[in-house]
N, C-alpha and C. Protein backbone atom coordinates (compact mmCIF):
# COMPACT_ATOMS: atom_id res chain seq x y z
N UNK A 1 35.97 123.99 -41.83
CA UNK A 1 36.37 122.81 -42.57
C UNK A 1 35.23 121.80 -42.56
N UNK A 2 35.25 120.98 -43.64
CA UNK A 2 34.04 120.38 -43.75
C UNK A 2 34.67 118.67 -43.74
N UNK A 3 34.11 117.55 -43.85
CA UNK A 3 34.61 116.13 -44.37
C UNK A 3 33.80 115.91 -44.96
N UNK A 4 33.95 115.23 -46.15
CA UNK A 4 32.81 114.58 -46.71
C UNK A 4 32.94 112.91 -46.72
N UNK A 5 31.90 112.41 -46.28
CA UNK A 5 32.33 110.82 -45.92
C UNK A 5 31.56 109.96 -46.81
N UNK A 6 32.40 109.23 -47.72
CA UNK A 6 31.04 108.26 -48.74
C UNK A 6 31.54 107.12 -48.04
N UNK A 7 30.34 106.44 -47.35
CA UNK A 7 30.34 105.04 -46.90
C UNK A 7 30.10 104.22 -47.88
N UNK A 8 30.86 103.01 -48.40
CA UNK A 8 30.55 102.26 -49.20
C UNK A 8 30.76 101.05 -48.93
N UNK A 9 29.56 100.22 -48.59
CA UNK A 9 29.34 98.87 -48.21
C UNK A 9 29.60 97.71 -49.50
N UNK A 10 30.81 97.15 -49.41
CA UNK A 10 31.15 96.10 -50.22
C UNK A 10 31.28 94.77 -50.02
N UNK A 11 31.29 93.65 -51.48
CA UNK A 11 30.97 92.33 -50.53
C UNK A 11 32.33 92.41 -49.97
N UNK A 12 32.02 91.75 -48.51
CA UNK A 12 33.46 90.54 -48.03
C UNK A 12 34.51 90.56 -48.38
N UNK A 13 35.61 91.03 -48.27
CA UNK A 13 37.33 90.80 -48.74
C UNK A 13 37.33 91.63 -50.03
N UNK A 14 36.65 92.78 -50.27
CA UNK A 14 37.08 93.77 -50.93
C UNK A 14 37.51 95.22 -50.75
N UNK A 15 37.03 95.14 -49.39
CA UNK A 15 37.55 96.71 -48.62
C UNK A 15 39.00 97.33 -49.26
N UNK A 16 39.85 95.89 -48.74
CA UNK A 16 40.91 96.72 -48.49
C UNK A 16 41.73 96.53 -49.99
N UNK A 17 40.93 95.63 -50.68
CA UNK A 17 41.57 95.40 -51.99
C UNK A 17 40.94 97.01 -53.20
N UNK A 18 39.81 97.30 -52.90
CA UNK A 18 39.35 98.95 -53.38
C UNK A 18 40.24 100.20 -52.96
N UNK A 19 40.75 100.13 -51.51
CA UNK A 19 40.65 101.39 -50.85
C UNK A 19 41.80 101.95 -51.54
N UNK A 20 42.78 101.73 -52.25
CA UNK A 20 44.06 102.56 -52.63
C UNK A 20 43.33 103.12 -53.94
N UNK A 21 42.22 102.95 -54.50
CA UNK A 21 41.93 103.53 -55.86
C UNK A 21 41.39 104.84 -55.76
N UNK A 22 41.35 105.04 -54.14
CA UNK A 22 40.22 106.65 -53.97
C UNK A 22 41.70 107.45 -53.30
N UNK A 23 42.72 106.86 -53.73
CA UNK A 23 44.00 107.80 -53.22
C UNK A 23 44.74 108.24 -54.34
N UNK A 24 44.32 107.71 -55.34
CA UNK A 24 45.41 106.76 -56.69
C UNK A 24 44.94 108.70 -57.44
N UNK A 25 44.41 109.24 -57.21
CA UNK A 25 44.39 110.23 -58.38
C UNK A 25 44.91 111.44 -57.86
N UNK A 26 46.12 111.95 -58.49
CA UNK A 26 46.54 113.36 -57.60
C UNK A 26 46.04 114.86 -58.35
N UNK A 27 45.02 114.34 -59.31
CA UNK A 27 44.19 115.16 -59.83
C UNK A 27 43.76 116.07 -58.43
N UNK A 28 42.85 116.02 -57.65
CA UNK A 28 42.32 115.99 -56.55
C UNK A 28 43.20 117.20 -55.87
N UNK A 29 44.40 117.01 -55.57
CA UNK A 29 45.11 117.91 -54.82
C UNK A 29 45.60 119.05 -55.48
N UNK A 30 44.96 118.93 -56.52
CA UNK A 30 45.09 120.41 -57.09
C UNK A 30 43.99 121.67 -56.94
N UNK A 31 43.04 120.68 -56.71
CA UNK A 31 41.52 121.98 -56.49
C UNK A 31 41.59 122.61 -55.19
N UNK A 32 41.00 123.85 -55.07
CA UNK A 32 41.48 124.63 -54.47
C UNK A 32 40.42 123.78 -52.97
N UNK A 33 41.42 123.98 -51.42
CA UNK A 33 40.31 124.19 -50.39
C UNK A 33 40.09 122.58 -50.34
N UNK A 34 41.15 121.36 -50.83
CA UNK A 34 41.02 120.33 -50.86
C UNK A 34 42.34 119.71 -49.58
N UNK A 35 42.20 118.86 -48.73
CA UNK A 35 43.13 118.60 -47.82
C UNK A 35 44.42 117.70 -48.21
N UNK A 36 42.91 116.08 -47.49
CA UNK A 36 43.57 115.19 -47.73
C UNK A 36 42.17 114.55 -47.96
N UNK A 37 42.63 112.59 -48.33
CA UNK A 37 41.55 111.47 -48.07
C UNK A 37 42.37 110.64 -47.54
N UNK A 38 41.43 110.13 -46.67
CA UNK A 38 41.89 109.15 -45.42
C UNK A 38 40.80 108.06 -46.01
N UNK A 39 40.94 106.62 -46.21
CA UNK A 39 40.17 105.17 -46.44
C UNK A 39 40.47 104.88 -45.25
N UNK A 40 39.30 104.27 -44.41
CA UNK A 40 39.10 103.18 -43.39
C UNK A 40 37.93 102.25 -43.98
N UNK A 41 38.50 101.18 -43.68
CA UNK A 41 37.80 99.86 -43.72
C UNK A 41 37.82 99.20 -42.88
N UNK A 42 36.13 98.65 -42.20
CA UNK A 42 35.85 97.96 -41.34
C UNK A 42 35.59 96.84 -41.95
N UNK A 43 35.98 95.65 -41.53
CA UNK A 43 35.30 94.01 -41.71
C UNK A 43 34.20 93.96 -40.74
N UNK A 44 33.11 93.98 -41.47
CA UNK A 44 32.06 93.64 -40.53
C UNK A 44 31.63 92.65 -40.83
N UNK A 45 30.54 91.57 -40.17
CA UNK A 45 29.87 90.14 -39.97
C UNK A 45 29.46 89.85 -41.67
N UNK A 46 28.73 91.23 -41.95
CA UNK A 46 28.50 90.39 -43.89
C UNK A 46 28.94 91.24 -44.64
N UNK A 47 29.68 92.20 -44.49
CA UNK A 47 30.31 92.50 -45.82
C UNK A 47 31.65 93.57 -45.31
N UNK A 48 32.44 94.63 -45.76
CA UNK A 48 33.22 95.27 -45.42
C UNK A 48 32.53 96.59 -46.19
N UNK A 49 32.79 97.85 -44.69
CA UNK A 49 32.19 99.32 -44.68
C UNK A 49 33.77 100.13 -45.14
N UNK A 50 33.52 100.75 -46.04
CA UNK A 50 34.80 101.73 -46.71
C UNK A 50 34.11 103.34 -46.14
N UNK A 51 35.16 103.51 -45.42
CA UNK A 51 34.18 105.66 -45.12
C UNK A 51 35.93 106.28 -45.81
N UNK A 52 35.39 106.41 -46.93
CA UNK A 52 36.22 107.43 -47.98
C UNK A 52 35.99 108.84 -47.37
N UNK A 53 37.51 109.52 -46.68
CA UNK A 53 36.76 110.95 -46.08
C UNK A 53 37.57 111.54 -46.44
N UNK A 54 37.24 112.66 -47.36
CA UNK A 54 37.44 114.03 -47.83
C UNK A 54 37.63 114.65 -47.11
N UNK A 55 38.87 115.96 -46.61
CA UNK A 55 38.64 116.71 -45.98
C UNK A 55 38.84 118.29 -46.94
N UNK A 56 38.03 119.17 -46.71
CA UNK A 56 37.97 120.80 -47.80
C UNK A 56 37.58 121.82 -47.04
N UNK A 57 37.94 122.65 -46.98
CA UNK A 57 38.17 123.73 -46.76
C UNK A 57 36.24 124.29 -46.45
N UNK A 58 35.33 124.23 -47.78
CA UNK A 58 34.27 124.75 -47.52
C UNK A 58 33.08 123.54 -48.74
N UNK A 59 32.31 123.35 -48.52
CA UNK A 59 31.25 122.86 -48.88
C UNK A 59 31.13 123.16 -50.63
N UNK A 60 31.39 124.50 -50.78
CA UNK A 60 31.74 125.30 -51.96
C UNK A 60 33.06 124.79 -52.64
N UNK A 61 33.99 124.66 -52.43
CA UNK A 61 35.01 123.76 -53.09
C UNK A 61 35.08 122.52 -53.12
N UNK A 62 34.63 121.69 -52.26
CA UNK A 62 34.15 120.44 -52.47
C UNK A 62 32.90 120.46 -53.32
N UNK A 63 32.41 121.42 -53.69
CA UNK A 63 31.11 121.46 -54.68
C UNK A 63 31.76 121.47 -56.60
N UNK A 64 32.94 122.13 -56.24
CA UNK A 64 33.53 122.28 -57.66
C UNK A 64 34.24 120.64 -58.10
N UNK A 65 35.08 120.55 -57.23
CA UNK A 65 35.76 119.24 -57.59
C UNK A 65 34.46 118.09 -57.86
N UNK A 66 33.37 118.19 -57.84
CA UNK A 66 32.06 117.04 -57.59
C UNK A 66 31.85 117.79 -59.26
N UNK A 67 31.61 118.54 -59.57
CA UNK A 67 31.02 119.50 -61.07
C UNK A 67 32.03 118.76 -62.27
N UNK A 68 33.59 119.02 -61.07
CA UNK A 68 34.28 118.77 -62.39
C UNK A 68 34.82 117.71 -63.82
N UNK A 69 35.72 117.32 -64.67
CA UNK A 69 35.67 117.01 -65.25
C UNK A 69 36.61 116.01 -64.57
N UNK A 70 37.87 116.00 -63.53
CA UNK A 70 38.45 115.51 -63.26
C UNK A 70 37.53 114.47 -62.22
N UNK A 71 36.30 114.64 -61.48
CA UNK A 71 35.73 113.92 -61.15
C UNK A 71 34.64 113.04 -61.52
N UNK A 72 34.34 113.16 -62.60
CA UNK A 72 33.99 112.92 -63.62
C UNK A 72 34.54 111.28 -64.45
N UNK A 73 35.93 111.57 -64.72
CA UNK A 73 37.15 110.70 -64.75
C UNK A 73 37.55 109.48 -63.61
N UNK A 74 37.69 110.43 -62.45
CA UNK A 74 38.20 109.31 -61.15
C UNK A 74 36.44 108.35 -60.86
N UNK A 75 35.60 108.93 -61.54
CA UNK A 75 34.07 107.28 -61.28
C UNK A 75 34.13 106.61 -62.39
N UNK A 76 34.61 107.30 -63.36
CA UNK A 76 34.17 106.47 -64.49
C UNK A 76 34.38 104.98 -64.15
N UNK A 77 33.33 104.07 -64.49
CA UNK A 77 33.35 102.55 -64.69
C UNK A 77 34.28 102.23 -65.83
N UNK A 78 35.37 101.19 -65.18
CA UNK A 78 36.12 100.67 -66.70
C UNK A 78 35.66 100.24 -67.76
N UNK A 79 35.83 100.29 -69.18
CA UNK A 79 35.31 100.04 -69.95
C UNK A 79 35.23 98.35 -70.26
N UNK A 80 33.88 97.82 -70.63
CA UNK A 80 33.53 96.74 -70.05
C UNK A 80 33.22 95.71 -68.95
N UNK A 81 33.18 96.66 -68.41
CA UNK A 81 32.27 96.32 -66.75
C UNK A 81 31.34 96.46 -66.44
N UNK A 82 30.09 95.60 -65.70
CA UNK A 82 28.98 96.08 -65.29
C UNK A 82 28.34 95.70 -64.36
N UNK A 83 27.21 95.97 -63.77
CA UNK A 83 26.70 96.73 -62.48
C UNK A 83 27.01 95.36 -61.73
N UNK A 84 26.97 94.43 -62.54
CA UNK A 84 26.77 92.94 -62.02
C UNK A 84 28.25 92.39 -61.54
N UNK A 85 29.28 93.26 -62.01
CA UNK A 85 30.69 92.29 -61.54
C UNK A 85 30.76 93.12 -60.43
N UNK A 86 30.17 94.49 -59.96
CA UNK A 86 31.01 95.12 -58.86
C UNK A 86 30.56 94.67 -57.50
N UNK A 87 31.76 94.81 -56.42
CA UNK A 87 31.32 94.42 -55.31
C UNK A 87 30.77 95.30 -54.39
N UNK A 88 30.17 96.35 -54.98
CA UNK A 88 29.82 97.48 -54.23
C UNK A 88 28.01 97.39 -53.97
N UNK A 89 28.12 96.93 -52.86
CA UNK A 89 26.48 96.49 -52.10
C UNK A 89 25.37 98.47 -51.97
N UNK A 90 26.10 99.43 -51.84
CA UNK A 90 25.40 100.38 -51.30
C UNK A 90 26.59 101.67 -51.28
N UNK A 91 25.93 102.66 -51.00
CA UNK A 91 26.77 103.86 -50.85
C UNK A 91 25.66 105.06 -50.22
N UNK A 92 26.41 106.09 -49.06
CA UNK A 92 25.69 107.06 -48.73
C UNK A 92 27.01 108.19 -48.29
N UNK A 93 26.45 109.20 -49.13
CA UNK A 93 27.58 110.45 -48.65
C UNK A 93 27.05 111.37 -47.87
N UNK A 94 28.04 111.39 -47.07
CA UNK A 94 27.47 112.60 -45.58
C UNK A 94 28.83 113.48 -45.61
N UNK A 95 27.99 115.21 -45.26
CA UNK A 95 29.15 116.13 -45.77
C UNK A 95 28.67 116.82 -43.91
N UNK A 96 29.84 116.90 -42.99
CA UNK A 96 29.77 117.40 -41.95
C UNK A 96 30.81 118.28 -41.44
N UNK A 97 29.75 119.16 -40.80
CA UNK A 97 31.27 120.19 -40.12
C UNK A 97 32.06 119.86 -39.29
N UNK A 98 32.94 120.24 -39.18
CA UNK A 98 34.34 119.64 -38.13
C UNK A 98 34.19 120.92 -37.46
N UNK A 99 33.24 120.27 -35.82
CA UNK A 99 33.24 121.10 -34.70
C UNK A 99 33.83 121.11 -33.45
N UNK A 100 35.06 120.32 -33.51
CA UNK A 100 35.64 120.21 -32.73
C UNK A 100 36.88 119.75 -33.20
N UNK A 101 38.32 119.39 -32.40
CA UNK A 101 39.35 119.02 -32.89
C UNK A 101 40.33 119.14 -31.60
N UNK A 102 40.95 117.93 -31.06
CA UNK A 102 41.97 118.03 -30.41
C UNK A 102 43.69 116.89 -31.34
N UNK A 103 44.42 117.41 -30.80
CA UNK A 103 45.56 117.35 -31.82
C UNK A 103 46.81 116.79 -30.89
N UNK A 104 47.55 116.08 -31.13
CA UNK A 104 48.62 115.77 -30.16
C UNK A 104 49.59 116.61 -31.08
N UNK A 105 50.37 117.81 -30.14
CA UNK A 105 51.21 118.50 -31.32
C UNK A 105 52.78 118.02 -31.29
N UNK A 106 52.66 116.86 -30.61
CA UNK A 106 54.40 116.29 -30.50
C UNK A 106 54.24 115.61 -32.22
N UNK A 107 53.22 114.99 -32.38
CA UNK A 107 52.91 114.26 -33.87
C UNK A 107 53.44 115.41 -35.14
N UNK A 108 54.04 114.75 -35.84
CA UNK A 108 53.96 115.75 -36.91
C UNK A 108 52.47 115.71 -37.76
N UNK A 109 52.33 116.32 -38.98
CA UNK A 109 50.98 115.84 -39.55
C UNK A 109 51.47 115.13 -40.78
């Protein structure tokens, strides 16, 4: 299993007002070898850190859903918006293996 994590550094008091839009598409849970996404947002001193994490099956199916048309759709910029209204300071995606894992199994999932 792989995660893929896009950190996205936004201004100040927009973390948590973004984070339901990278849940909002159930396009997503249809491609094969796709889990879940989990949003965490940190408030940090100058701006708020979003780690959008993907979890898939293999590097290779998270490679299709990135090709496709449905992802394609879930970036598109709204029409009439530009680079200048968004509050999005930076972005870096890191795709890592999940080499370890402990689980409390009283939890459901």
């Amino acid at each position: 299993m792989i995660v893929v994590t896009n950190r996205i550094r936004v201004k100040t008091g927009n973390g948590a007002q973004m984070a339901p839009r990278f849940t909002r598409s159930k396009s997503l849970c249809e491609f094969k070898g796709f889990h879940k996404v989990e949003v965490l947002v940190a408030e940090l001193d100058d701006c708020d850190e979003m780690s959008v994490n993907m979890y898939w099956d293999s590097r290779a199916d998270f490679q299709v859903w990135r090709e496709s048309d449905a992802f394609k759709a879930a970036h598109k910029r709204p029409e009439g918006s530009s680079s200048a209204e968004s509050p999005v300071i930076s972005s870096q995606l890191l795709i890592a293996e999940v080499s370890a894992v402990l689980k409390n199994e009283d939890e459901a999932q």
